[in-house]
Protein backbone atom coordinates (compact mmCIF):
# COMPACT_ATOMS: atom_id res chain seq x y z
CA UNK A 1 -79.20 159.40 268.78
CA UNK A 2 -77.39 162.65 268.37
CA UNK A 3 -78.90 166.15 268.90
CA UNK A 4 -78.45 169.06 266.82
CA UNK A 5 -78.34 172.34 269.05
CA UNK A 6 -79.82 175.13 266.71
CA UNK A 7 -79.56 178.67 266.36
CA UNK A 8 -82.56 179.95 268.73
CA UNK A 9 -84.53 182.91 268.07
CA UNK A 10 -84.91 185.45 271.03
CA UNK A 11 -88.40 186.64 269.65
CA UNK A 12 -90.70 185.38 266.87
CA UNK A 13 -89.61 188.28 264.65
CA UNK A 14 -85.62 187.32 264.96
CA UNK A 15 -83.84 185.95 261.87
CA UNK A 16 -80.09 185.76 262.71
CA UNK A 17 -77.56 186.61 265.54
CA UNK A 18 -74.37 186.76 266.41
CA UNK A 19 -72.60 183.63 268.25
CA UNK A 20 -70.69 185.41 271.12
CA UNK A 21 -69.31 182.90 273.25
CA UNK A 22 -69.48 179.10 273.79
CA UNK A 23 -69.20 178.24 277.37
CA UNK A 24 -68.77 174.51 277.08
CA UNK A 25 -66.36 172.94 274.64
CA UNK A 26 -66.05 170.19 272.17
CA UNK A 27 -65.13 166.27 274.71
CA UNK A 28 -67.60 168.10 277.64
CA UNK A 29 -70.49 165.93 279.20
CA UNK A 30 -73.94 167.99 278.62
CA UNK A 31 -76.89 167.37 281.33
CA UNK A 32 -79.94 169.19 280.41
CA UNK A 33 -80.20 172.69 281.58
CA UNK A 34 -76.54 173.54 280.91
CA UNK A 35 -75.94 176.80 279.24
CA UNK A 36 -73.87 176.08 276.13
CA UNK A 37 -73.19 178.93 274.66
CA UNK A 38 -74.25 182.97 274.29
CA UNK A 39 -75.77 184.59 271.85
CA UNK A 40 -76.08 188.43 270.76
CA UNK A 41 -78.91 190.36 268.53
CA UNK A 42 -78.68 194.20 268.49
CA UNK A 43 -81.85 193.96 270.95
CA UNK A 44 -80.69 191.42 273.55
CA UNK A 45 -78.18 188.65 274.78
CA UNK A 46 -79.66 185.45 275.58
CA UNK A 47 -78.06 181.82 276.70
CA UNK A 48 -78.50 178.84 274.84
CA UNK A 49 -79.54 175.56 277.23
CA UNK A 50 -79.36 171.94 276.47
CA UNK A 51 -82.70 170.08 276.68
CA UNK A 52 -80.81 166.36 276.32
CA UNK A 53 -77.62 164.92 278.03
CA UNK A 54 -74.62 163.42 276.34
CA UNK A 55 -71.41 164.92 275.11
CA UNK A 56 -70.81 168.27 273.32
CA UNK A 57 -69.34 166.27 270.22
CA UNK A 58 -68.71 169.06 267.41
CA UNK A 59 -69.02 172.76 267.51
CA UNK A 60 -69.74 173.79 264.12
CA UNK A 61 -69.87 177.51 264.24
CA UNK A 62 -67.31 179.10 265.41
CA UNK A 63 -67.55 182.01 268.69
CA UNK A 64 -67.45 185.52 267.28
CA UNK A 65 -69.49 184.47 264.36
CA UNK A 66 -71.91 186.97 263.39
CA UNK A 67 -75.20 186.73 261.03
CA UNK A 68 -76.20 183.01 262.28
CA UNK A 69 -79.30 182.51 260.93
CA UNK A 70 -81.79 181.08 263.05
CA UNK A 71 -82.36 177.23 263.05
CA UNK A 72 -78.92 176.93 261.84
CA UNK A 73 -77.17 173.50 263.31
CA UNK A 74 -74.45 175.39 265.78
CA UNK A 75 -73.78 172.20 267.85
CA UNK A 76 -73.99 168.39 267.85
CA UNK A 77 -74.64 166.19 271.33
CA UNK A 78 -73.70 162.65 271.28
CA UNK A 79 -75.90 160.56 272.84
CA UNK A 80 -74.97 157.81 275.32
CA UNK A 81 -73.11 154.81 273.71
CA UNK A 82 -71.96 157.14 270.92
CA UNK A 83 -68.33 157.98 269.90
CA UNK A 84 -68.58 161.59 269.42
CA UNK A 85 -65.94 161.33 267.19
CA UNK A 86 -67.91 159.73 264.42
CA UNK A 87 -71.28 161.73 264.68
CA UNK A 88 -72.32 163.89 262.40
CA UNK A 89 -74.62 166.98 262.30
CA UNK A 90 -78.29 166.70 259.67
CA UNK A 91 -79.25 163.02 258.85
CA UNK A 92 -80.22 161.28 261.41
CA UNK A 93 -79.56 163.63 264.15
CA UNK A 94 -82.61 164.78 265.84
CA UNK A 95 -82.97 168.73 266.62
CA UNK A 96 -82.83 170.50 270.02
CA UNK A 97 -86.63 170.95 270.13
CA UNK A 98 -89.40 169.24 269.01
CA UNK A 99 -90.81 169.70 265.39
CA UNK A 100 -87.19 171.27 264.08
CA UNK A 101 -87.61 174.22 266.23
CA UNK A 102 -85.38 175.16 268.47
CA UNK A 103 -85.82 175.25 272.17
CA UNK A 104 -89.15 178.24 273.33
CA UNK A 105 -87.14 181.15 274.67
CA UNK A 106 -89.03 183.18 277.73
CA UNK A 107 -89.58 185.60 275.23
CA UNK A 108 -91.26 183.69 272.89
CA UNK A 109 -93.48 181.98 275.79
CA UNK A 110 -94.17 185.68 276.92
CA UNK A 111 -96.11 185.75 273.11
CA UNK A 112 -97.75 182.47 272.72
CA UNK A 113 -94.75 181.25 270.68
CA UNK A 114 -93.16 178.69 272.44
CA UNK A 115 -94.03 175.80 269.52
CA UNK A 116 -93.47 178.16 266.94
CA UNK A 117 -90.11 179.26 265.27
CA UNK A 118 -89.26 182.46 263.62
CA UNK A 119 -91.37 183.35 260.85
CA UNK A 120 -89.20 183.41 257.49
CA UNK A 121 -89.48 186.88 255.50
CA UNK A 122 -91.29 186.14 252.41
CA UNK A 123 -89.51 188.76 250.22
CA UNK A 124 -86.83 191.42 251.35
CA UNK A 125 -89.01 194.18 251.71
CA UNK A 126 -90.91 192.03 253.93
CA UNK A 127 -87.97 191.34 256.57
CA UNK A 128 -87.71 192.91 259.72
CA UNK A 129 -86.30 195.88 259.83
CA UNK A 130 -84.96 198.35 262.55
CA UNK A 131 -84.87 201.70 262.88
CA UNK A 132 -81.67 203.51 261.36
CA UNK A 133 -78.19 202.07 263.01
CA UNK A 134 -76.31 204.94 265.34
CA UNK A 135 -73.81 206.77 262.79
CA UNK A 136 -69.69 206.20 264.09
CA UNK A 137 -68.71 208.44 266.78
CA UNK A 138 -65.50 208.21 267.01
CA UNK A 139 -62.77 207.67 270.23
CA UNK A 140 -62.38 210.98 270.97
CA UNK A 141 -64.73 214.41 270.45
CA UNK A 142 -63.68 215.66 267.33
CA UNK A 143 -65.82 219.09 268.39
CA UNK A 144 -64.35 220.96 271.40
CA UNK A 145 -67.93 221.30 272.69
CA UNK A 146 -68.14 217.16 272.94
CA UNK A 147 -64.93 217.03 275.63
CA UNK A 148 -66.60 216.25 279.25
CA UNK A 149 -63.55 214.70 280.30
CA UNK A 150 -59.59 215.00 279.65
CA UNK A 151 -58.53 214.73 275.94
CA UNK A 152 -56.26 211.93 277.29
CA UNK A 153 -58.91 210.28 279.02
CA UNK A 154 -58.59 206.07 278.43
CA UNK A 155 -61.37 205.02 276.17
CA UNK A 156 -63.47 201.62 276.22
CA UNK A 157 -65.77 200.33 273.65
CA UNK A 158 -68.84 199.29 275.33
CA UNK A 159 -72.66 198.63 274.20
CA UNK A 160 -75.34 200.59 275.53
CA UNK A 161 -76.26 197.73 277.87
CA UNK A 162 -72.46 196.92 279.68
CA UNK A 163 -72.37 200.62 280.10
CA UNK A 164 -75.78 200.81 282.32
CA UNK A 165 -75.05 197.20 283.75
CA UNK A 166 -72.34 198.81 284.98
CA UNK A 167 -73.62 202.41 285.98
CA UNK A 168 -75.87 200.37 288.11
CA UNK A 169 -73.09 198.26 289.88
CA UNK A 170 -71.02 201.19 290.54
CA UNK A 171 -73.71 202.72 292.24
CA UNK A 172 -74.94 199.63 293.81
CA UNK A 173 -70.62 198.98 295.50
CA UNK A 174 -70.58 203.17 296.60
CA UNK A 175 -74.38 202.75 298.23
CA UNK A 176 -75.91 200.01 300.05
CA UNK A 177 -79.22 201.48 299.63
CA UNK A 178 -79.50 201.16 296.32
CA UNK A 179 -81.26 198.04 294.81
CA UNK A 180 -82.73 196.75 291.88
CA UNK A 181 -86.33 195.26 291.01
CA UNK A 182 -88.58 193.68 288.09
CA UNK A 183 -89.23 191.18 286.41
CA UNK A 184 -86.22 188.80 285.14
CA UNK A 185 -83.79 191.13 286.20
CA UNK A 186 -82.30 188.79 288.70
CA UNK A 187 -82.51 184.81 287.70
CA UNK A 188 -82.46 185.59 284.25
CA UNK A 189 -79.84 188.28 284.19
CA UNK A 190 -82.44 190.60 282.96
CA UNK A 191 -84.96 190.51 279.86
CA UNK A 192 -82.20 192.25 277.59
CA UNK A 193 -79.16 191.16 280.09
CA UNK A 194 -79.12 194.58 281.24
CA UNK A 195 -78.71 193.48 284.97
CA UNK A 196 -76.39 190.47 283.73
CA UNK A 197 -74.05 189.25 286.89
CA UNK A 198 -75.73 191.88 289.33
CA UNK A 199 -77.63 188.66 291.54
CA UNK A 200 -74.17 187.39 291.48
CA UNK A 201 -72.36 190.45 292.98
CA UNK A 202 -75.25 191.61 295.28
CA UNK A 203 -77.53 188.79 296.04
CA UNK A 204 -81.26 188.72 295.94
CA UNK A 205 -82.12 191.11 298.57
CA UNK A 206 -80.74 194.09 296.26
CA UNK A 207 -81.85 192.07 292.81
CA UNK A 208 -85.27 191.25 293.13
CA UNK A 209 -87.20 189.28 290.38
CA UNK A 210 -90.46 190.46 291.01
CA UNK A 211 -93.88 188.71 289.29
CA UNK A 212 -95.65 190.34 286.48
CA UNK A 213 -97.41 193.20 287.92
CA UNK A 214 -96.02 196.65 287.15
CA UNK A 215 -99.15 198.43 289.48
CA UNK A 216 -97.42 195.86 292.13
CA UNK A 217 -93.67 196.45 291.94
CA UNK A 218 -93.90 200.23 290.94
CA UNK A 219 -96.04 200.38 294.16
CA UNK A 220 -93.48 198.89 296.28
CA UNK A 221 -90.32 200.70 294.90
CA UNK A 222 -92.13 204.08 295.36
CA UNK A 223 -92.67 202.92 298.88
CA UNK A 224 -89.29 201.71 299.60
CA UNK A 225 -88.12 205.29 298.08
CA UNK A 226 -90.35 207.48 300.49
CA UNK A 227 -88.71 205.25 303.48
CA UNK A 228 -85.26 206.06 302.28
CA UNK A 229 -84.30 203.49 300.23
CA UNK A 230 -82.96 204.20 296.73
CA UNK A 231 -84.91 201.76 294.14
CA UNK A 232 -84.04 201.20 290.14
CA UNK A 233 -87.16 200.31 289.24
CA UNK A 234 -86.95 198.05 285.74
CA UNK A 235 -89.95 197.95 283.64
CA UNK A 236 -89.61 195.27 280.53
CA UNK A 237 -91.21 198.30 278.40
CA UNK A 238 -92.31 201.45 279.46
CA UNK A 239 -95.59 200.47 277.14
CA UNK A 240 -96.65 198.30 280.38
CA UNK A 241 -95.34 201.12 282.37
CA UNK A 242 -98.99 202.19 281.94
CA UNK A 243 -99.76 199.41 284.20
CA UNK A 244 -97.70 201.53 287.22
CA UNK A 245 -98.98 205.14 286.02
CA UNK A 246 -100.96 206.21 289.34
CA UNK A 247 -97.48 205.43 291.67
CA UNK A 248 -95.30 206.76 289.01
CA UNK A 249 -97.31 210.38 288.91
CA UNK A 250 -99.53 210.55 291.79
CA UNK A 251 -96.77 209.30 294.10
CA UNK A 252 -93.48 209.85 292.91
CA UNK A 253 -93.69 213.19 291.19
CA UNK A 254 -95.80 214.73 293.70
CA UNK A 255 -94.95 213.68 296.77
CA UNK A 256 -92.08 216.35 297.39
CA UNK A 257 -94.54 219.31 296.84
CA UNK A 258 -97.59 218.04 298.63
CA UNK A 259 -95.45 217.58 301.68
CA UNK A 260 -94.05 220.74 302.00
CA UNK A 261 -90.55 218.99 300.68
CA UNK A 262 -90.65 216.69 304.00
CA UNK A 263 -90.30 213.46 301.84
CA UNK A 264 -88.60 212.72 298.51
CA UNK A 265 -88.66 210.01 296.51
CA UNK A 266 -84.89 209.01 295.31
CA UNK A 267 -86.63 206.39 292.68
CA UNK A 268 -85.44 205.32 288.80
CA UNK A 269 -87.61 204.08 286.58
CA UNK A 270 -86.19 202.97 283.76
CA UNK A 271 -86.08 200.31 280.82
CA UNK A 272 -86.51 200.74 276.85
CA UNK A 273 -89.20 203.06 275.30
CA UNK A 274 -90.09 203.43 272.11
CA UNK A 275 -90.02 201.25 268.54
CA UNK A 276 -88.09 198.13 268.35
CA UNK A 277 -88.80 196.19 265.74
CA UNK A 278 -92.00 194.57 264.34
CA UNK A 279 -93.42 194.51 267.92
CA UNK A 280 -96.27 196.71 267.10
CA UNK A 281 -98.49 199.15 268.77
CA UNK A 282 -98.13 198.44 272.34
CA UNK A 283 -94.68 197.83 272.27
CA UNK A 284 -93.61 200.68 270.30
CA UNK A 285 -95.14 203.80 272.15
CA UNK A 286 -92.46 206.55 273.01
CA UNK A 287 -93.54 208.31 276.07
CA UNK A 288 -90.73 211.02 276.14
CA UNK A 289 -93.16 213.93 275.95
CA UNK A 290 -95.66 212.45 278.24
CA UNK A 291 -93.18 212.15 281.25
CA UNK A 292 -91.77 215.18 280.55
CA UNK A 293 -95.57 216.99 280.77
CA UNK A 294 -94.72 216.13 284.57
CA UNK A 295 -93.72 218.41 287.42
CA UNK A 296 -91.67 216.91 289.58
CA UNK A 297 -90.07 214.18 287.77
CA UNK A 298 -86.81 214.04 285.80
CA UNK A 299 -86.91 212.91 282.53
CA UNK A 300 -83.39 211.22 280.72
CA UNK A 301 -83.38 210.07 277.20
CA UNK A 302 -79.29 208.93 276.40
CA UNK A 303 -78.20 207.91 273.13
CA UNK A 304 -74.36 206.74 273.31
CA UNK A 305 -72.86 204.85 276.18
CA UNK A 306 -71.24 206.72 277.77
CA UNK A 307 -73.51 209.03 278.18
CA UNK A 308 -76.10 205.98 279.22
CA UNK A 309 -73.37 205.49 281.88
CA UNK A 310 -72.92 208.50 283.14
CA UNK A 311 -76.67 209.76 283.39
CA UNK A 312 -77.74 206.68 285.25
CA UNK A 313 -75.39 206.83 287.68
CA UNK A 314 -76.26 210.70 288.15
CA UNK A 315 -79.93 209.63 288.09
CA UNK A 316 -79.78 206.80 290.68
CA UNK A 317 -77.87 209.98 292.80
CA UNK A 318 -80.24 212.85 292.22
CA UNK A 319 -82.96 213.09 295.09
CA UNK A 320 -86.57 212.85 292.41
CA UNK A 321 -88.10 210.30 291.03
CA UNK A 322 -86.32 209.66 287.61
CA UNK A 323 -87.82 208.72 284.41
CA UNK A 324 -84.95 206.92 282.64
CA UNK A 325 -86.06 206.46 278.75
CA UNK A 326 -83.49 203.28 277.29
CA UNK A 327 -83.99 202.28 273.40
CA UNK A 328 -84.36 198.48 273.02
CA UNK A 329 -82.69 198.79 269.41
CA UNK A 330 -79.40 200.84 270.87
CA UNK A 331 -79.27 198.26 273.52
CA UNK A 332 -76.45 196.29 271.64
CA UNK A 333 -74.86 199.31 269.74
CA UNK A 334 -71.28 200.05 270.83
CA UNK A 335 -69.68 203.34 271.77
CA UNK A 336 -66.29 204.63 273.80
CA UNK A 337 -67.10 205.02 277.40
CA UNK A 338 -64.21 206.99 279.51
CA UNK A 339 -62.22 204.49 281.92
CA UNK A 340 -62.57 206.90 284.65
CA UNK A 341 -63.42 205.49 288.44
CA UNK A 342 -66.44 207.67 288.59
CA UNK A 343 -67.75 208.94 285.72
CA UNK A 344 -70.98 211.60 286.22
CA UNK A 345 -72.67 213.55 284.01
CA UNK A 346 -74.99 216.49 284.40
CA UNK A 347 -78.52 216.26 284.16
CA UNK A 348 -80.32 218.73 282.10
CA UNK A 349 -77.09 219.39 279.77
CA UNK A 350 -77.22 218.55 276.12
CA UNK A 351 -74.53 217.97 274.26
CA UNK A 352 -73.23 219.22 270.74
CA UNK A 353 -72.24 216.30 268.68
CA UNK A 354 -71.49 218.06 265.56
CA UNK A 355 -70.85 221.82 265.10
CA UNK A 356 -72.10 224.01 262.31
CA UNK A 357 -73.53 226.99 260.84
CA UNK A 358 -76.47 226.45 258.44
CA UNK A 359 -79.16 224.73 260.30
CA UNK A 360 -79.60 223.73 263.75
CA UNK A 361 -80.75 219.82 264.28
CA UNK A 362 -81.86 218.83 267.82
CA UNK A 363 -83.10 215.01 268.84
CA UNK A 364 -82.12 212.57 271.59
CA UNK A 365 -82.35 209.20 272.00
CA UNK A 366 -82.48 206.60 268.74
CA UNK A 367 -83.51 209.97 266.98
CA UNK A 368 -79.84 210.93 266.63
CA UNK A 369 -79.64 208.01 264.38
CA UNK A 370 -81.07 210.22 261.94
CA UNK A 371 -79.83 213.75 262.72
CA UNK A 372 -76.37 212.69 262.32
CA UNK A 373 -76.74 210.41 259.30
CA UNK A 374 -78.47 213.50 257.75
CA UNK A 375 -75.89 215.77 258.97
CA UNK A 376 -73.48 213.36 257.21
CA UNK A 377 -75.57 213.33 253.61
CA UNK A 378 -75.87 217.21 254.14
CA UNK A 379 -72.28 218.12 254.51
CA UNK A 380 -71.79 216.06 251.14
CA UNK A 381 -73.72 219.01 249.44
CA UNK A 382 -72.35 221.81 251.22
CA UNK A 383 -75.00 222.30 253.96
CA UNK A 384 -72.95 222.41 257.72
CA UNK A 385 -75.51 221.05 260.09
CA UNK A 386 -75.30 221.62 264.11
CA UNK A 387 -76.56 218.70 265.56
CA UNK A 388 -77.49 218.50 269.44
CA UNK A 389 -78.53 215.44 271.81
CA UNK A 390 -80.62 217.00 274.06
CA UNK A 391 -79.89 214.12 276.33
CA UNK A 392 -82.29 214.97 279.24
CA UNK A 393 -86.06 215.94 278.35
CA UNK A 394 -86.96 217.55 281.31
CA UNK A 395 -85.73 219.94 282.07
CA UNK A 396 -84.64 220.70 279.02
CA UNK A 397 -81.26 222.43 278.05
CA UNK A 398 -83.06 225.20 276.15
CA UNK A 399 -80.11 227.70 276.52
CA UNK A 400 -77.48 225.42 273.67
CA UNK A 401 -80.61 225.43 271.62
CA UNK A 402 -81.73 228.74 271.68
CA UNK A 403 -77.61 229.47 271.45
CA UNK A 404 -77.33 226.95 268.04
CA UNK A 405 -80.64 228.65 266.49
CA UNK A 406 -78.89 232.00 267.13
CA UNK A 407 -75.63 231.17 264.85
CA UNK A 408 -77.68 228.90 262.66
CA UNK A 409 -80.59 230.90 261.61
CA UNK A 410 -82.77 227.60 261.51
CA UNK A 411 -83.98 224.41 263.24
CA UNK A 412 -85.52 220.87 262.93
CA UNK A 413 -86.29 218.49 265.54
CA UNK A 414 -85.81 214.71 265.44
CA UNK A 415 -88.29 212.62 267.28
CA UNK A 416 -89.87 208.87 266.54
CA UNK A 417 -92.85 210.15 269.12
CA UNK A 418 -95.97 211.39 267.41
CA UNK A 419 -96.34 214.61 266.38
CA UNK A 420 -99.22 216.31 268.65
CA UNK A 421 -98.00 218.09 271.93
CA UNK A 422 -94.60 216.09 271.27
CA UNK A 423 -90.80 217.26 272.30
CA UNK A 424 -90.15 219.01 269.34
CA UNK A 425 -93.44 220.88 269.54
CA UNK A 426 -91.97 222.44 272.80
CA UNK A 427 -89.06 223.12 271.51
CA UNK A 428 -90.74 225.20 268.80
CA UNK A 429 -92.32 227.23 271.68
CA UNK A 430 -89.48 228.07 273.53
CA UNK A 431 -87.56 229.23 270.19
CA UNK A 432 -90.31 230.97 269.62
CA UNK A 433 -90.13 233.02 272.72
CA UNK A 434 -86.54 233.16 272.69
CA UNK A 435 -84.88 233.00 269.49
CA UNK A 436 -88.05 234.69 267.00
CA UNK A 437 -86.20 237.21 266.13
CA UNK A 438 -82.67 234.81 264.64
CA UNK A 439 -84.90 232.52 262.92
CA UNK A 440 -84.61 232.75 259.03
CA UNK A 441 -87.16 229.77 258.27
CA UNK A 442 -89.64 228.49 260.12
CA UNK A 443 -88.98 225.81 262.45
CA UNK A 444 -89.77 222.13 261.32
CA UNK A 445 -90.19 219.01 263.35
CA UNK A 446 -89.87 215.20 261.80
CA UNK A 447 -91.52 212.54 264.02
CA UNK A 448 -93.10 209.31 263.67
CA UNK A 449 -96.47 209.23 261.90
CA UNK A 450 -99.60 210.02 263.92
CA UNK A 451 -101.01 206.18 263.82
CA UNK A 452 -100.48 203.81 266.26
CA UNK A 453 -97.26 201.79 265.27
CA UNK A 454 -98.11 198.93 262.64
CA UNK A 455 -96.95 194.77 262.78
CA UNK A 456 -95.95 194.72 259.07
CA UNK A 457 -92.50 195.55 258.15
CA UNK A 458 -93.44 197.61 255.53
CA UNK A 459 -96.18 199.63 257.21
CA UNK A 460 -93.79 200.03 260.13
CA UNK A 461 -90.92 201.75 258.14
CA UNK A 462 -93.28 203.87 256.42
CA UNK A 463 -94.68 204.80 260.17
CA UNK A 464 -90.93 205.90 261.57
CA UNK A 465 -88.66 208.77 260.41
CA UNK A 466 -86.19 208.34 257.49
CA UNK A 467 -82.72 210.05 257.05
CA UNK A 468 -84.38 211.33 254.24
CA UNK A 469 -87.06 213.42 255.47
CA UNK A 470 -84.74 215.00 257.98
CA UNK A 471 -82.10 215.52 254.79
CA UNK A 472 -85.00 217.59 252.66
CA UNK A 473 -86.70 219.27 255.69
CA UNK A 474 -82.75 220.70 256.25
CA UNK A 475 -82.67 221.77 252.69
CA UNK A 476 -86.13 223.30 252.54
CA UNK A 477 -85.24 225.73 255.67
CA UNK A 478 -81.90 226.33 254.02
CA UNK A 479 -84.20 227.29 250.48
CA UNK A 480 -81.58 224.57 248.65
């Protein structure tokens, strides 16, 4: 009997993808377990296996496609003694999974949904949503303040996650000490295919999967670190990073100091932080400002690729312990990355990604997703909006704020975190001290709302910054 291979879902919450690439084609014998095909979500890429042997008789959607909804026939095996020829997909074809689901995915295992498929939305409002998309930036800085490289510099488009896939195997080729640990990274190619092809390159000894026990692997990495080693630790969330807090601050940050700066710890931690979408409270938690409450550790928030790129591989260099803050939803945005052989940033620089001279607007991370939309809706009615990516947390690049707030007369700040003791609250302190006396408005600060992160779409969007809030705090300081 032929099978129909359907669109999978990589979590319960997924509804369509993109169809990036089949890796078998149409006459090819199929054994169970071979990967057919790749597929793409803005969150993750994930392979699609065969749970039935025969022959890969008809693709039906084409590579490249995107918007595949899930459960959609993509596929038809023949099954032995069939002329693939003459089969046909729906009918009598059975699909790949029992009930009409398609095969679990390890994510939907990880949440007790392996016999369950993704839940339809019942109306549109009820549909998953994500957090704003990143706003175009263009080839080439527009702003002389963006150029940290040569104007004829080659560009490539990359997403977020091929630029730190490859950050890390640049780093891994120039130094054998560095490796990479946590769980999936290796077998898998990584939870969001972040570490995709590095087990192939470097083997298992410098891509370890590790088992599910953050206290565990954090333990060893900060180890391995204090012995000279140079670990990227991956944690599949920095929610269960909570798991691996005692290494992470009692270890790692400290370490230096309390020995009289006889032993460092050259450690990153890194892996997404903050909201995704419609994975709910302890999924969702941004811990920017509590890292950055830290002496002794580094804290990185990137928004762009290249900039992912370039900070990692600067991170996995610097001598501390590294908090490296990723954003599960800009995982599969793309962005021009410099073809340059070695391409570095600073850390503790922020960057200007649109110049102006009305109001000041500073965020990092997914939060520039907003500034810059609003920046965009702004200009449309005459307000010229500054808008800085402050990049790295700690420490902070307080001099091109205080600079901005100086020719701008006013500021807001751009966070999903909550609003007590968060970033922008500290950057309201240091203006404070050091710009009082340029401000013409009092300084405002948009952030996610102080509740712990809801399951419902609709709850959920109302929990997160809009463009719009950051559009009428701008006006308000401007008295428009």
């Amino acid at each position: 009997m032929a099978t129909d291979i359907l669109m999978p879902a990589l979590s319960p919450t997924m509804e369509e993808g993109k169809l990036a690439k089949w890796l078998k084609k149409e006459g090819d014998p199929i054994k169970s377990g071979d990967v057919l095909a790749e597929i793409e979500t803005d969150k993750a890429t994930m392979e699609v296996e065969a749970i039935d042997e025969g022959v890969l008789a008809k693709i039906l959607i084409a590579e490249g496609t995107e918007g595949v909804a899930v459960n959609t026939p993509i596929a038809v095996i023949a099954g032995e003694g069939e002329d693939p020829a003459s089969v046909q997909s729906g009918g009598s074809a059975k699909p790949n999974g029992a009930g009409g689901h398609p095969a679990p995915t390890p994510d939907m295992q990880a949440e007790g949904m392996a016999d369950k498929a993704a839940p339809a939305a019942k109306t549109g409002d009820d549909a998953p949503k994500a957090p704003a998309a990143p706003a175009v930036i263009t080839n080439k800085a527009q702003e002389p303040v963006m150029e940290e490289f040569p104007a004829d510099t080659p560009m490539v488009t990359q997403t977020v996650r091929e630029a730190l896939r490859d950050a890390m195997a640049e780093e891994m080729r120039r130094d054998g000490d560095v490796f990479v640990m946590g769980e999936e990274v290796a077998e898998y190619q990584g939870a969001y295919k972040v570490t995709q092809n590095l087990l192939q390159e470097f083997g298992p000894k410098r891509v370890v999967d590790t088992p599910i026990t953050e206290h565990g692997f954090a333990g060893i990495g900060v180890g391995a670190a204090l012995a000279g080693l140079k670990p990227i630790v991956e944690f599949m969330t920095f929610n269960f990073a909570m798991q691996a807090i005692d290494h992470i601050i009692n270890s790692a940050a400290k370490t230096l100091y309390m020995s009289g700066g006889q032993l460092g710890c050259p450690i990153v931690f890194r892996g997404p932080n903050g909201a995704a979408a419609r994975v709910a409270a302890q999924h969702s938690h941004d811990y920017s400002a509590w890292y950055s409450n830290v002496p002794g550790l580094k804290v990185i928030a990137p928004y762009t690729a290249s900039d992912a790129k370039g900070l990692l591989k600067a991170a996995i260099r610097d001598p501390n312990p590294i908090i490296f803050l990723e954003n599960e939803i800009l995982y599969g945005q793309s962005f021009p990355v410099p073809k340059l052989d070695d391409f570095v940033l600073p850390i503790g620089k922020a960057k200007i990604h649109r110049t102006g001279s009305d109001v000041t607007i500073v965020s990092f991370a997914i939060g520039m997703t907003y500034a810059l939309k609003a920046a965009q809706a702004l200009a449309e009615q005459g307000i010229e909006a500054e808008v800085i990516d402050l990049r790295t947390i700690r420490p902070m690049d307080t001099e091109t704020v205080v600079e901005s707030v100086k020719k701008t007369g006013r500021c807001i700040t751009v966070e999903e975190g909550f609003p007590q003791s968060g970033v922008g609250a500290e950057i309201v302190a240091r203006l404070m001290v050091d710009a009082f006396d340029f401000l013409d408005a009092p300084v405002l600060r948009i952030t996610g709302k102080d509740v712990p992160m809801p399951y419902a779409a609709n709850l959920e969007k109302l929990a997160l910054p809009t463009v719009a809030e950051v559009v009428e705090a701008a006006k308000s300081v401007c008295y428009k």
